[in-house]
N, C-alpha and C. Protein backbone atom coordinates (compact mmCIF):
# COMPACT_ATOMS: atom_id res chain seq x y z
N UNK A 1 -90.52 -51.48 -232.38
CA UNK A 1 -91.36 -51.94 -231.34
C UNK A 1 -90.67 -52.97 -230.53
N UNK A 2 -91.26 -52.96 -229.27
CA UNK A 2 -90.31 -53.92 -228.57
C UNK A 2 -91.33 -55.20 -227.91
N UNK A 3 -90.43 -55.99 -228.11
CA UNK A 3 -91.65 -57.35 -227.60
C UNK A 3 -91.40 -57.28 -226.31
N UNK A 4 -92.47 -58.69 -226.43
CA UNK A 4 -92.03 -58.99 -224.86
C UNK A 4 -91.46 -59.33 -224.17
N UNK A 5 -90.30 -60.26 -224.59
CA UNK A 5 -89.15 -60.91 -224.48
C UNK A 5 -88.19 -59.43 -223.94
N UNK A 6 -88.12 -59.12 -224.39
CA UNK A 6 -87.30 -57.60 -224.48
C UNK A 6 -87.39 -56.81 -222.91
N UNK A 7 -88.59 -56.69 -222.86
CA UNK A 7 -88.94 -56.42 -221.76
C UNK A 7 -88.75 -57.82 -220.84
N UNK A 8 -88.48 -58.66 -220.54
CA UNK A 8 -88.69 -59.83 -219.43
C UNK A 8 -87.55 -59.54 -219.32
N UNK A 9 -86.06 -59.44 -220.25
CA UNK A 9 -84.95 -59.49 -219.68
C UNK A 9 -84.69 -58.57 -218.98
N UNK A 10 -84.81 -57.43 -219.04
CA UNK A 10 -84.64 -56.05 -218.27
C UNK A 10 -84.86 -56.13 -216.90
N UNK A 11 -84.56 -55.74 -216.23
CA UNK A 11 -84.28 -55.58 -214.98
C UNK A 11 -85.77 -54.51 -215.00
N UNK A 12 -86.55 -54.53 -213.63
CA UNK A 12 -87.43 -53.29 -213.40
C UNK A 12 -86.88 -52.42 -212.95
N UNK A 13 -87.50 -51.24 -213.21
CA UNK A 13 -86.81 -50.08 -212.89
C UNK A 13 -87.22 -50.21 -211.43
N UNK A 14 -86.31 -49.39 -210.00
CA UNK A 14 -86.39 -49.46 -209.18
C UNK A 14 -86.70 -47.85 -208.81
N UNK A 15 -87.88 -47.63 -207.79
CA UNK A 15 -88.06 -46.62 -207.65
C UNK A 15 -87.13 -45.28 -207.05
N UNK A 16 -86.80 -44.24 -207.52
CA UNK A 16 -85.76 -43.44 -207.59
C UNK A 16 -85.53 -43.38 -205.69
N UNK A 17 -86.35 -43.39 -204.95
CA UNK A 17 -86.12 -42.75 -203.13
C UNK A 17 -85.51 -44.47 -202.72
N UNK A 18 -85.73 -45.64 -203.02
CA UNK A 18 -85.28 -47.09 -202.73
C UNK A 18 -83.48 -47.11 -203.44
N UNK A 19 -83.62 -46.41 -204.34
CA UNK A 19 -82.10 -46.05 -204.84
C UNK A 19 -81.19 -45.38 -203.63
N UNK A 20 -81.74 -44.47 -203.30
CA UNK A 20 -81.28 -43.31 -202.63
C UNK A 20 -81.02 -44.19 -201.10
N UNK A 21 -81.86 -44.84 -200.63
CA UNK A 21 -81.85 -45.21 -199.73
C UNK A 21 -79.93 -46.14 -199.61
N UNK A 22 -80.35 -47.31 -200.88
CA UNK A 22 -79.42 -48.46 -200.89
C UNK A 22 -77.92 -47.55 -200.99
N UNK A 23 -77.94 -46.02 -201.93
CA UNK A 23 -76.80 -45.54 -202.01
C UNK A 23 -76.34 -44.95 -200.03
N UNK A 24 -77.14 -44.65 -200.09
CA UNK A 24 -76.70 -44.24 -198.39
C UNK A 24 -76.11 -45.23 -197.86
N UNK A 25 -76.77 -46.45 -197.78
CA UNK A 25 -76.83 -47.92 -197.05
C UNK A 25 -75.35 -48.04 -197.33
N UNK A 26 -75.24 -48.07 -198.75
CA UNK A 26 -73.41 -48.45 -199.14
C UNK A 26 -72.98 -47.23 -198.85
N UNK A 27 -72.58 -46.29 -199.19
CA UNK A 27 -71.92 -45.26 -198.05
C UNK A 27 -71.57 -44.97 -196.46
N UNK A 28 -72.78 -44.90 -196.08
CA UNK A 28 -72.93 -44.56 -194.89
C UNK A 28 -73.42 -45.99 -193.76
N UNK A 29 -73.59 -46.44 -194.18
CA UNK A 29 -74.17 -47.84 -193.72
C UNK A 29 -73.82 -48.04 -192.10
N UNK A 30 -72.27 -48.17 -191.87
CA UNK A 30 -71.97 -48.31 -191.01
C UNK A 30 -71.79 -47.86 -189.80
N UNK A 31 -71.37 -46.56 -190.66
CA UNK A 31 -71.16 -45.34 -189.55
C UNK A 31 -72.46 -44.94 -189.13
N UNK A 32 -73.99 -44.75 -190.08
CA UNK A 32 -75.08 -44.67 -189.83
C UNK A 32 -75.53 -45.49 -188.99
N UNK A 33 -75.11 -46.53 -188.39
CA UNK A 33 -75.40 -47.41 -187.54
C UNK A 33 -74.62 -46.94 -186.34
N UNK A 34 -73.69 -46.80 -186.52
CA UNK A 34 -72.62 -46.46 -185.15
C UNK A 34 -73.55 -45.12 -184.70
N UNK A 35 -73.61 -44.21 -185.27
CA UNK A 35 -74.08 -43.18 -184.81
C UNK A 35 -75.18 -43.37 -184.48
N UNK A 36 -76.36 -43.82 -184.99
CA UNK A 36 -77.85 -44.43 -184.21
C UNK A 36 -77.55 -44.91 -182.92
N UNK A 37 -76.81 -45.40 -182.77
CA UNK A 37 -76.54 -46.91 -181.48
C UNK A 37 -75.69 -45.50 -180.46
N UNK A 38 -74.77 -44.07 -181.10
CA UNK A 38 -74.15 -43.31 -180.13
C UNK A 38 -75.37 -42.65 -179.72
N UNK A 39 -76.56 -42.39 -180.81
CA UNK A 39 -77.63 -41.61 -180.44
C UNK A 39 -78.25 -41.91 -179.39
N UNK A 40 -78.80 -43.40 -179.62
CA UNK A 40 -79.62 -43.87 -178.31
C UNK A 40 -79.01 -44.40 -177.37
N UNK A 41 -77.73 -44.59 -177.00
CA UNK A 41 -76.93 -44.62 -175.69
C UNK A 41 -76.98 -43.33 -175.08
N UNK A 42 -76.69 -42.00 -176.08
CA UNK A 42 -76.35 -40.70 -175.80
C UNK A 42 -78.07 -40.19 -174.94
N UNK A 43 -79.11 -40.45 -175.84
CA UNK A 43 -80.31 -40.49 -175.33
C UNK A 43 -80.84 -41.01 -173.85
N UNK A 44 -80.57 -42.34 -173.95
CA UNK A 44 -80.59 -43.28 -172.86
C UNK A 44 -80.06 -42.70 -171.93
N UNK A 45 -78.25 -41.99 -172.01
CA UNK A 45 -77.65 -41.61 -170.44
C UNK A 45 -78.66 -40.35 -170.31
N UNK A 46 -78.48 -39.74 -171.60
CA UNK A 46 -79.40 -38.09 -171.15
C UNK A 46 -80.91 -38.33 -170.32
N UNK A 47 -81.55 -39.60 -170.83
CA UNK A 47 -82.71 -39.45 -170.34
C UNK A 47 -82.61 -39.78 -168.50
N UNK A 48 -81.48 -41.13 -168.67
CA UNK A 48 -81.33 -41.42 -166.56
C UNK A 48 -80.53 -40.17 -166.17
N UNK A 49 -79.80 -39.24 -166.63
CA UNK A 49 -79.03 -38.37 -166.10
C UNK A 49 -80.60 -36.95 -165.99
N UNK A 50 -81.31 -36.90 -166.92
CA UNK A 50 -82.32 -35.65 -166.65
C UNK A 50 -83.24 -36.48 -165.45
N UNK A 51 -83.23 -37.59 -165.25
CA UNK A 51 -83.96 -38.20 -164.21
C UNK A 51 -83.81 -38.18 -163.39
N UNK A 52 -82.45 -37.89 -163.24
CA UNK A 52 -81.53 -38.17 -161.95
C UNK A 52 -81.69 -36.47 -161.43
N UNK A 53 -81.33 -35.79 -162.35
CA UNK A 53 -81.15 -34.05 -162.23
C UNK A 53 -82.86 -33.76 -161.74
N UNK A 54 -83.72 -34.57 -162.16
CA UNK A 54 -85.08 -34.32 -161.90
C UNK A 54 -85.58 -34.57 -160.20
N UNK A 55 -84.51 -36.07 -160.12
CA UNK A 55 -84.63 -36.09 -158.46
C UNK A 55 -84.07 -35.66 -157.89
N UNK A 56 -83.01 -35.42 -157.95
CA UNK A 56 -81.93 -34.49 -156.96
C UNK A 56 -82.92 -33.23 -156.51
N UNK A 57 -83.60 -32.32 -158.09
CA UNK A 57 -83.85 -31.11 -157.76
C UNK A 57 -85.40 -31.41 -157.10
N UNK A 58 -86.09 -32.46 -157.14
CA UNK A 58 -87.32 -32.57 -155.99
C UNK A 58 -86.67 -32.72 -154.63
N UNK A 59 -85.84 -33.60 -154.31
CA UNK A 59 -85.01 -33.75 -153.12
C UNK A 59 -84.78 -32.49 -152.70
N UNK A 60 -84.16 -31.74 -153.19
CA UNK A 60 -83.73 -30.33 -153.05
C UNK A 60 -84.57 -29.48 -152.74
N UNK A 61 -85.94 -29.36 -153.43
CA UNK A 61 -86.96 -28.39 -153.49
C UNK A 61 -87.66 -29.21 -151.82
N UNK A 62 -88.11 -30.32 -151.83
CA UNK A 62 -88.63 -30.51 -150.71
C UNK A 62 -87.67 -30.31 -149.45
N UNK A 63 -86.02 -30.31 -149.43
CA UNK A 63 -85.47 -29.88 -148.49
C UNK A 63 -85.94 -28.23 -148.26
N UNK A 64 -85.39 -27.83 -149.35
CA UNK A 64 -85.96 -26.09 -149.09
C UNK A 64 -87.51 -25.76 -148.71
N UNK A 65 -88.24 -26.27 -149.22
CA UNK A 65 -89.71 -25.97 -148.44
C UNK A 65 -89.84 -26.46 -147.25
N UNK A 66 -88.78 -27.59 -146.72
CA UNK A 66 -89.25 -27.90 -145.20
C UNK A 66 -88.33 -27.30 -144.83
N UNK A 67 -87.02 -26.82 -144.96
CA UNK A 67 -86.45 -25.31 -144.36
C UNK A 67 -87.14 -24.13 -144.88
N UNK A 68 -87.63 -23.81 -145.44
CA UNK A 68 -88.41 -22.53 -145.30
C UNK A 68 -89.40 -22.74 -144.43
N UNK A 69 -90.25 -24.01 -144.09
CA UNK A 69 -91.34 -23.96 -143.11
C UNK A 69 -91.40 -24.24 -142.10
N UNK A 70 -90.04 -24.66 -141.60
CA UNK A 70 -89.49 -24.41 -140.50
C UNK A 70 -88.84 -23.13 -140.21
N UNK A 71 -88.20 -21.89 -141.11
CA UNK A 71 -88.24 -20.98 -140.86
C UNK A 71 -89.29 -20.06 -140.30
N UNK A 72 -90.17 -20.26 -141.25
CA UNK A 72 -91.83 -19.62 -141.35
C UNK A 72 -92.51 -20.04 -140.07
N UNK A 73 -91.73 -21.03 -139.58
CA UNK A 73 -93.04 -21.46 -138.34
C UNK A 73 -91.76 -20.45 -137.28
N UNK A 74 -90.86 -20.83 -137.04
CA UNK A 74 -89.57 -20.52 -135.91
C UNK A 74 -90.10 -18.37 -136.58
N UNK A 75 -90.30 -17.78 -137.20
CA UNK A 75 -90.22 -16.58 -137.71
C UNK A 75 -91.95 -16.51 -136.81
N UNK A 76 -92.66 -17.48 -137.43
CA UNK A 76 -94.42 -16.96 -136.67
C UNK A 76 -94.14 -16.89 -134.93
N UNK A 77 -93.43 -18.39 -134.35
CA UNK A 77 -93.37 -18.54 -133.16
C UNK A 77 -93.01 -17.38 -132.03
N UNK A 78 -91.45 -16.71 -133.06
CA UNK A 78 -91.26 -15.41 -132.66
C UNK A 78 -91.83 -14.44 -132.63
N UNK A 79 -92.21 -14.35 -133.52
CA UNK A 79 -93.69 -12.92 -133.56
C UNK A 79 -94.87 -13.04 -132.77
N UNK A 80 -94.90 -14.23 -132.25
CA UNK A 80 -96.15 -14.74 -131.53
C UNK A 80 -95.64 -14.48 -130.45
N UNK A 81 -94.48 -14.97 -129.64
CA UNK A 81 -93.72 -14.36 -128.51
C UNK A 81 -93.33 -13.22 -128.08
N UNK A 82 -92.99 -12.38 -129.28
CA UNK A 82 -92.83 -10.78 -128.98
C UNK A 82 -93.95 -10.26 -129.05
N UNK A 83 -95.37 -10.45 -129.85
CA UNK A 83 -96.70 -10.08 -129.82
C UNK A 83 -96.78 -10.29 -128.45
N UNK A 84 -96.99 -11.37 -127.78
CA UNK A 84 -97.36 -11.11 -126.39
C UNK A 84 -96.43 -10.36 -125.14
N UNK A 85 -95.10 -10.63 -125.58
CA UNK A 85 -94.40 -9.47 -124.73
C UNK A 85 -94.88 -8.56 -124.81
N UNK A 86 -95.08 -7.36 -125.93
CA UNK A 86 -95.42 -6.31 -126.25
C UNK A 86 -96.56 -6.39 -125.95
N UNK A 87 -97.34 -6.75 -125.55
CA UNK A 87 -98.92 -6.79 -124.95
C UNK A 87 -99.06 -7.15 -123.76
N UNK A 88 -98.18 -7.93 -122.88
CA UNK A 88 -97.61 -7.97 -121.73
C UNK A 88 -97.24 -6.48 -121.01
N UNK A 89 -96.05 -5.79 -122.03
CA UNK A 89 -95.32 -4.56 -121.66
C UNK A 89 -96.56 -3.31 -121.64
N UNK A 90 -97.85 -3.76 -122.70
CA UNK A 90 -98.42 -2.20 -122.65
C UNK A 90 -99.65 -2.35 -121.56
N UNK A 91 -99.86 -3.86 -121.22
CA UNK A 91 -100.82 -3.84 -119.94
C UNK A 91 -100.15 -3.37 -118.67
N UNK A 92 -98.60 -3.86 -118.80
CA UNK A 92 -97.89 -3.09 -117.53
C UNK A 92 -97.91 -1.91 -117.57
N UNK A 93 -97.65 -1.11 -118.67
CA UNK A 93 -97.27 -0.01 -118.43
C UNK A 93 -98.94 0.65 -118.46
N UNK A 94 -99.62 0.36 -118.69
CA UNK A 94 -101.52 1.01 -119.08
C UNK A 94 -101.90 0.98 -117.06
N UNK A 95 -100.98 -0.36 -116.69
CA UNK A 95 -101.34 -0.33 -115.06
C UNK A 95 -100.61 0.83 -114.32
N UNK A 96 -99.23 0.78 -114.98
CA UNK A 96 -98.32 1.75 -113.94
C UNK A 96 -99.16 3.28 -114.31
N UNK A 97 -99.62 3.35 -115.54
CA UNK A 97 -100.06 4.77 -115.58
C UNK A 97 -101.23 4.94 -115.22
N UNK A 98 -102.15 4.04 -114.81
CA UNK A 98 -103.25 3.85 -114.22
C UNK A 98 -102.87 4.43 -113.04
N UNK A 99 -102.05 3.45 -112.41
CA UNK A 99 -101.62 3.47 -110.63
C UNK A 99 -100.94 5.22 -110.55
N UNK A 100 -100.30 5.15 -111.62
CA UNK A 100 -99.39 7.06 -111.67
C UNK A 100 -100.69 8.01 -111.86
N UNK A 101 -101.64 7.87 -112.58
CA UNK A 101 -102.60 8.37 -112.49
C UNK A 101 -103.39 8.66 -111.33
N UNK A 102 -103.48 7.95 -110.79
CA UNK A 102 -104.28 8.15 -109.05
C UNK A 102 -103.50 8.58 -108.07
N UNK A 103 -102.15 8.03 -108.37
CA UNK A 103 -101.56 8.88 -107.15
C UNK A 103 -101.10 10.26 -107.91
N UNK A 104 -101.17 10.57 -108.88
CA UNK A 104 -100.91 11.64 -109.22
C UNK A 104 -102.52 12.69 -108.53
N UNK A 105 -103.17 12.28 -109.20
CA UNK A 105 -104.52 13.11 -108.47
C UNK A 105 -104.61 13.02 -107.15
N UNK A 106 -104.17 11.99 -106.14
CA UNK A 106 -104.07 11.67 -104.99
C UNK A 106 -103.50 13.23 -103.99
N UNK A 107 -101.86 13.16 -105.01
CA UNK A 107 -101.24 14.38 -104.57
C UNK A 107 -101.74 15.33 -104.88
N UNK A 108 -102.46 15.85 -106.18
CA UNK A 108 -103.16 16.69 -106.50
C UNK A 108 -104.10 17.41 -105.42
N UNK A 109 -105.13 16.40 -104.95
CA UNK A 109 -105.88 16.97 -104.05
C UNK A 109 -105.57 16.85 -102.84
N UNK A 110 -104.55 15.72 -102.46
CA UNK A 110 -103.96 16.70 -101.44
C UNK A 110 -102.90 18.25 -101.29
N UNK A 111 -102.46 18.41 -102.34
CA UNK A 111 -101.83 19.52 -102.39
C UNK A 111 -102.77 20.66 -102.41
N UNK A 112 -104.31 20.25 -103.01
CA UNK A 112 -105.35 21.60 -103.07
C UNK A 112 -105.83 21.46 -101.52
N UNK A 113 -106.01 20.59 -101.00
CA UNK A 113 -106.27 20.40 -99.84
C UNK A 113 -105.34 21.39 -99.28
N UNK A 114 -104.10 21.33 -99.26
CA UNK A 114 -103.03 21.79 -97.91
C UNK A 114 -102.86 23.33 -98.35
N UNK A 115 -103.03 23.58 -99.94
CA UNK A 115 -102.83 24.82 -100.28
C UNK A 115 -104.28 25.97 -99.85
N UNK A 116 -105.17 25.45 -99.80
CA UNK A 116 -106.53 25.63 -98.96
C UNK A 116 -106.70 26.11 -97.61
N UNK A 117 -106.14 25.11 -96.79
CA UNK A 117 -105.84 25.30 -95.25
C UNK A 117 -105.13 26.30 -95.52
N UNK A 118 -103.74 26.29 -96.21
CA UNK A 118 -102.76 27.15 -95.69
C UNK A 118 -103.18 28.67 -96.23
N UNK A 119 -104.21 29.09 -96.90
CA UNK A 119 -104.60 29.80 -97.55
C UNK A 119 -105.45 30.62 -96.32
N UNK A 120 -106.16 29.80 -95.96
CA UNK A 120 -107.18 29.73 -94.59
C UNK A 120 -106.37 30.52 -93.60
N UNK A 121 -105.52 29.66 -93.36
CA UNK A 121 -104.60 30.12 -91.88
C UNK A 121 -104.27 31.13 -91.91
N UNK A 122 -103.53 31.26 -93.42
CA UNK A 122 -102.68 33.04 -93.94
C UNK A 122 -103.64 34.19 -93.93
N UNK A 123 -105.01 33.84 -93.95
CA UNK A 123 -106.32 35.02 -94.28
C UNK A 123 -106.51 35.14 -92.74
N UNK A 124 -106.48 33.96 -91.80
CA UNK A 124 -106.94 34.10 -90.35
C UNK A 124 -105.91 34.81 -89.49
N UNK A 125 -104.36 34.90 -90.39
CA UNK A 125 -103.23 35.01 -89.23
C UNK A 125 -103.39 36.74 -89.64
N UNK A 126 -103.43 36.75 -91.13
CA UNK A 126 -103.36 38.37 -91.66
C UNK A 126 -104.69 39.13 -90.73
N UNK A 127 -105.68 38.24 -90.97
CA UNK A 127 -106.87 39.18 -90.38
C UNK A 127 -106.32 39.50 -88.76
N UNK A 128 -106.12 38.33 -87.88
CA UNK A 128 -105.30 38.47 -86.74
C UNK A 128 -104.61 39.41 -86.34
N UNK A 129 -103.39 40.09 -87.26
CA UNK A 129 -102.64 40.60 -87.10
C UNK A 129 -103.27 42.18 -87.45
N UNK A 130 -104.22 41.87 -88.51
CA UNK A 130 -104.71 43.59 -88.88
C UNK A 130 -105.61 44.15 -87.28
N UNK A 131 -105.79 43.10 -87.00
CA UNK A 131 -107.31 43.08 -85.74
C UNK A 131 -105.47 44.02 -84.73
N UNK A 132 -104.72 42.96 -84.37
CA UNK A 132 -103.96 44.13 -83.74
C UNK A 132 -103.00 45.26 -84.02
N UNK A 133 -103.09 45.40 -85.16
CA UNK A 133 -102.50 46.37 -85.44
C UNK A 133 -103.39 47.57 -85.48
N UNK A 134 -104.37 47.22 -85.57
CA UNK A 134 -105.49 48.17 -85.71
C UNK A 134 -105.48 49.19 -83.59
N UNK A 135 -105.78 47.97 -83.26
CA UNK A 135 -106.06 47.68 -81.82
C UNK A 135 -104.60 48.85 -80.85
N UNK A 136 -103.42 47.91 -81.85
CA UNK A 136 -102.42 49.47 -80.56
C UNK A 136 -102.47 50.72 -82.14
N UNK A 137 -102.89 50.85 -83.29
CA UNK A 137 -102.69 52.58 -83.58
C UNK A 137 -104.23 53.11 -82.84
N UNK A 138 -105.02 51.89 -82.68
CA UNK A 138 -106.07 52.74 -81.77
C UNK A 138 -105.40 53.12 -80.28
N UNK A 139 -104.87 52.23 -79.92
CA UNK A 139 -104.21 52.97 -78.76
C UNK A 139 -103.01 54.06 -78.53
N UNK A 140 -102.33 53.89 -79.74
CA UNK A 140 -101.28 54.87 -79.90
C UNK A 140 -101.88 56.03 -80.08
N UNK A 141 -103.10 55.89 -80.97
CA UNK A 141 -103.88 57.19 -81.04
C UNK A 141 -104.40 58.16 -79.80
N UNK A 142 -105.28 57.26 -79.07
CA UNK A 142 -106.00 57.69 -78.04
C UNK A 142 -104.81 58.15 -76.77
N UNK A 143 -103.77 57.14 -77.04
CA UNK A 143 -102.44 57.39 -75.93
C UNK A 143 -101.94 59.44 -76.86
N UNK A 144 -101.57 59.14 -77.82
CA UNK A 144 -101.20 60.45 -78.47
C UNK A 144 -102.07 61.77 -78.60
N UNK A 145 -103.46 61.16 -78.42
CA UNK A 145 -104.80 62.58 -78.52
C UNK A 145 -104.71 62.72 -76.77
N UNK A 146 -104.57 61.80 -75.83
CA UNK A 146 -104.33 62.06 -74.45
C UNK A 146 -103.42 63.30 -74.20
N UNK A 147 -102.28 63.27 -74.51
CA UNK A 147 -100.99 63.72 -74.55
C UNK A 147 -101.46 64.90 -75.01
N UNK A 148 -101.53 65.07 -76.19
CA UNK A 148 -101.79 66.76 -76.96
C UNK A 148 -102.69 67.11 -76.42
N UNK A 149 -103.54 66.61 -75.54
CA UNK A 149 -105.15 67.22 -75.24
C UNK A 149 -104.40 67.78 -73.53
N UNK A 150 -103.58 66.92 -72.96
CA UNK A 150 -102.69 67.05 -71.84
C UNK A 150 -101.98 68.48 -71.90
N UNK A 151 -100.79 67.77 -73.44
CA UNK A 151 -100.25 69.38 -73.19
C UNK A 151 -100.64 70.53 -73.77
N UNK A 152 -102.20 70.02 -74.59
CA UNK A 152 -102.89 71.62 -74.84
C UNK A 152 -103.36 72.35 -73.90
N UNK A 153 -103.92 71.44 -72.58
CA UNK A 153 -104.21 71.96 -71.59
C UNK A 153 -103.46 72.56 -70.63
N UNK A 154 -102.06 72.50 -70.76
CA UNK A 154 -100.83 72.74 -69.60
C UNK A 154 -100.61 74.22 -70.84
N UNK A 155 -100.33 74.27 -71.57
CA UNK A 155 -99.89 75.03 -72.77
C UNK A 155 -100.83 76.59 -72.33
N UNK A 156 -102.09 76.11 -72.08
CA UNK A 156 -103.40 77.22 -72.12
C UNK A 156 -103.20 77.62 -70.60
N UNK A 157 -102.47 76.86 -69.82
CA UNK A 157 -102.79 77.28 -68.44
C UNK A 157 -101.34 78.42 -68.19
N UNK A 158 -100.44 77.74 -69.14
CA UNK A 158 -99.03 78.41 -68.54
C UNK A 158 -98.85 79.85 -69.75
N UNK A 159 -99.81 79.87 -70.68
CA UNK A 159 -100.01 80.74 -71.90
C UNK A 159 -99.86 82.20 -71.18
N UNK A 160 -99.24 82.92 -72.01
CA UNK A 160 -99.15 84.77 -71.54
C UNK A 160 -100.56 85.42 -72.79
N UNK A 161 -101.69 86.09 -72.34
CA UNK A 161 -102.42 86.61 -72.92
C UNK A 161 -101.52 88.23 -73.63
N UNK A 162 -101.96 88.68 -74.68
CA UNK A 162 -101.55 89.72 -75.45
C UNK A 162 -101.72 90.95 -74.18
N UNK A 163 -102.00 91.17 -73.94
CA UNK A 163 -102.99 91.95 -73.24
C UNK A 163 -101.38 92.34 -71.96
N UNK A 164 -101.54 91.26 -71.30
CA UNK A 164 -100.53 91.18 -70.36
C UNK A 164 -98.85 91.36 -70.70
N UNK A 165 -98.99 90.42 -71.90
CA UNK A 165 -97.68 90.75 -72.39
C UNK A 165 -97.23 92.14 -72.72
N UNK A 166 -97.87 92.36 -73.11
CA UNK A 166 -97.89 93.63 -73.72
C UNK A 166 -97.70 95.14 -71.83
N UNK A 167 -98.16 94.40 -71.53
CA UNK A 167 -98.14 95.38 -69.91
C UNK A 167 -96.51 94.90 -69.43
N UNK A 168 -95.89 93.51 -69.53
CA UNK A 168 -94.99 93.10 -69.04
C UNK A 168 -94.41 94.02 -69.84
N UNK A 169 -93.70 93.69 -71.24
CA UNK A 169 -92.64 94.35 -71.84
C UNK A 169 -92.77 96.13 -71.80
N UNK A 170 -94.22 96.92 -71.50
CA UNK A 170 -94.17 97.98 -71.11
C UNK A 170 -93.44 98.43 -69.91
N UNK A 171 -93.79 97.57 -69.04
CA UNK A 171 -92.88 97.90 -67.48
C UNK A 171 -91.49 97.18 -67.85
N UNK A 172 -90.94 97.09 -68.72
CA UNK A 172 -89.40 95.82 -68.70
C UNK A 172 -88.57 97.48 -69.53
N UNK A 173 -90.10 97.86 -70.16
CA UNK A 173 -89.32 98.89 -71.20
C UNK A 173 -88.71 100.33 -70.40
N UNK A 174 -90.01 100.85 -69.24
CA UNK A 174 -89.30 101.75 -68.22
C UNK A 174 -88.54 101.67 -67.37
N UNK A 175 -88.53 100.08 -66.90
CA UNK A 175 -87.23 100.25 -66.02
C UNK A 175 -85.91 100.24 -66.53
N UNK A 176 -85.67 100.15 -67.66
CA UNK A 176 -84.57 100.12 -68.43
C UNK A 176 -84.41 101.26 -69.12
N UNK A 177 -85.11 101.76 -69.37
CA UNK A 177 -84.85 103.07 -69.79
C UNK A 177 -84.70 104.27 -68.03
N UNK A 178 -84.76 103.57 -67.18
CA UNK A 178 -84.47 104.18 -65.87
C UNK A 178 -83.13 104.50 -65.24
N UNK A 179 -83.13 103.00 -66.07
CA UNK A 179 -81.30 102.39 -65.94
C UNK A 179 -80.34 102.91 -66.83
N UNK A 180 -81.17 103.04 -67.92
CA UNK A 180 -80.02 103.19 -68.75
C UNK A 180 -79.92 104.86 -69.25
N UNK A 181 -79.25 105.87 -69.48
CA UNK A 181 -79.71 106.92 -69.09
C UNK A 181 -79.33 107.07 -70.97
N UNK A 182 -80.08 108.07 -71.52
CA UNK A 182 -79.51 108.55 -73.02
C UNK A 182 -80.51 107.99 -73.88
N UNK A 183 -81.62 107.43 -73.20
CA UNK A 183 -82.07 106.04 -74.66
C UNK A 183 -83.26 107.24 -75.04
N UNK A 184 -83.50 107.01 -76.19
CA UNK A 184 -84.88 107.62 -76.86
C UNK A 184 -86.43 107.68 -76.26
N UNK A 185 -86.90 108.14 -76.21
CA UNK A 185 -88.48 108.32 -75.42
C UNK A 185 -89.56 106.85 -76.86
N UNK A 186 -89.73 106.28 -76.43
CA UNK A 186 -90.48 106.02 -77.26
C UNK A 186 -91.74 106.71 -77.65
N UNK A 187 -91.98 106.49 -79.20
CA UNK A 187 -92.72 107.40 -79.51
C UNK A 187 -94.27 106.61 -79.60
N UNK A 188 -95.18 107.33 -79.61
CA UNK A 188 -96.72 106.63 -79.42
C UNK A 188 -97.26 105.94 -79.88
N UNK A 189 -96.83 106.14 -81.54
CA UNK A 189 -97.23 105.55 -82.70
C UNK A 189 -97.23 103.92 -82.71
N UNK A 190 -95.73 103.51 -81.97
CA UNK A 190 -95.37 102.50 -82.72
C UNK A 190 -95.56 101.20 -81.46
């Protein structure tokens, strides 16, 4: 058995993780310090250097959004300018084809107009011309039924009847047979 004395001299036991600690402490002690102190310098620059990288890239981002919105406006301004050209160009041209439109019908009806008259004139000049053409074959006619009715009548006056003829070439036939001595008697029949 052990008294108490026994126990007073003894050292207390020290808890096993306070061991662990003091063995590090004497080991590592120093360098564990150096390296803490590289940590939070290393920390420290990283944290002003991500601060710094943090402003640069707002600096940056707000440069690019006020060049993009100055693009975006200079890109609207243009479209707003060619929108109204192009709406400019189709009221001109909606007028010129307006204005081409009327004088197109303009000519239109005057061309039905002139093709009308001249239609007119060509029916009045043709009828004209049938009126005299009609007018001398009526006269060529009546001039030509004159004529045949003329020389039917000269024709009938200067005409030899059968009758007579027939007496002429009888007397043409004896005196030649008077004359001429040898010829045949004609015979009765024929």
């Amino acid at each position: 058995m052990k008294t108490n004395s026994d126990t007073s001299s003894a050292p207390p036991a020290a808890p096993p993780a306070d061991n662990l600690e003091r063995t590090r402490e004497l080991l590592f002690g120093g360098n564990l310090r150096d390296i803490e102190k590289r940590f939070a310098r290393l920390e420290e620059r990283v944290g002003r250097e991500l601060g710094e990288v943090r402003e640069e890239f707002r600096r940056r981002l707000g440069q690019f959004e006020t060049h993009i919105k100055g693009e975006l406006e200079s890109v609207n301004s243009h479209l707003g300018t060619e929108r109204e050209e192009r709406a400019r160009l189709i009221k001109q041209i909606a007028g010129e084809r307006t204005s081409g439109d009327s004088a197109l019908e303009e000519k239109l009806a005057q061309l039905v107009e002139s093709t009308g008259r001249v239609q007119r004139e060509t029916s009045n000049a043709t009828r004209e011309q049938h009126r005299l053409l009609a007018e001398e074959l009526q006269h060529k006619f009546d001039t030509l039924s004159a004529n045949l009715a003329r020389e039917s009548a000269a024709l009938r006056d200067d005409k030899t009847d059968r009758v007579g003829l027939a007496d002429m070439l009888s007397e043409l036939a004896l005196r030649l047979r008077r004359e001429v001595p040898g010829l045949p008697e004609p015979t009765q029949g024929a």
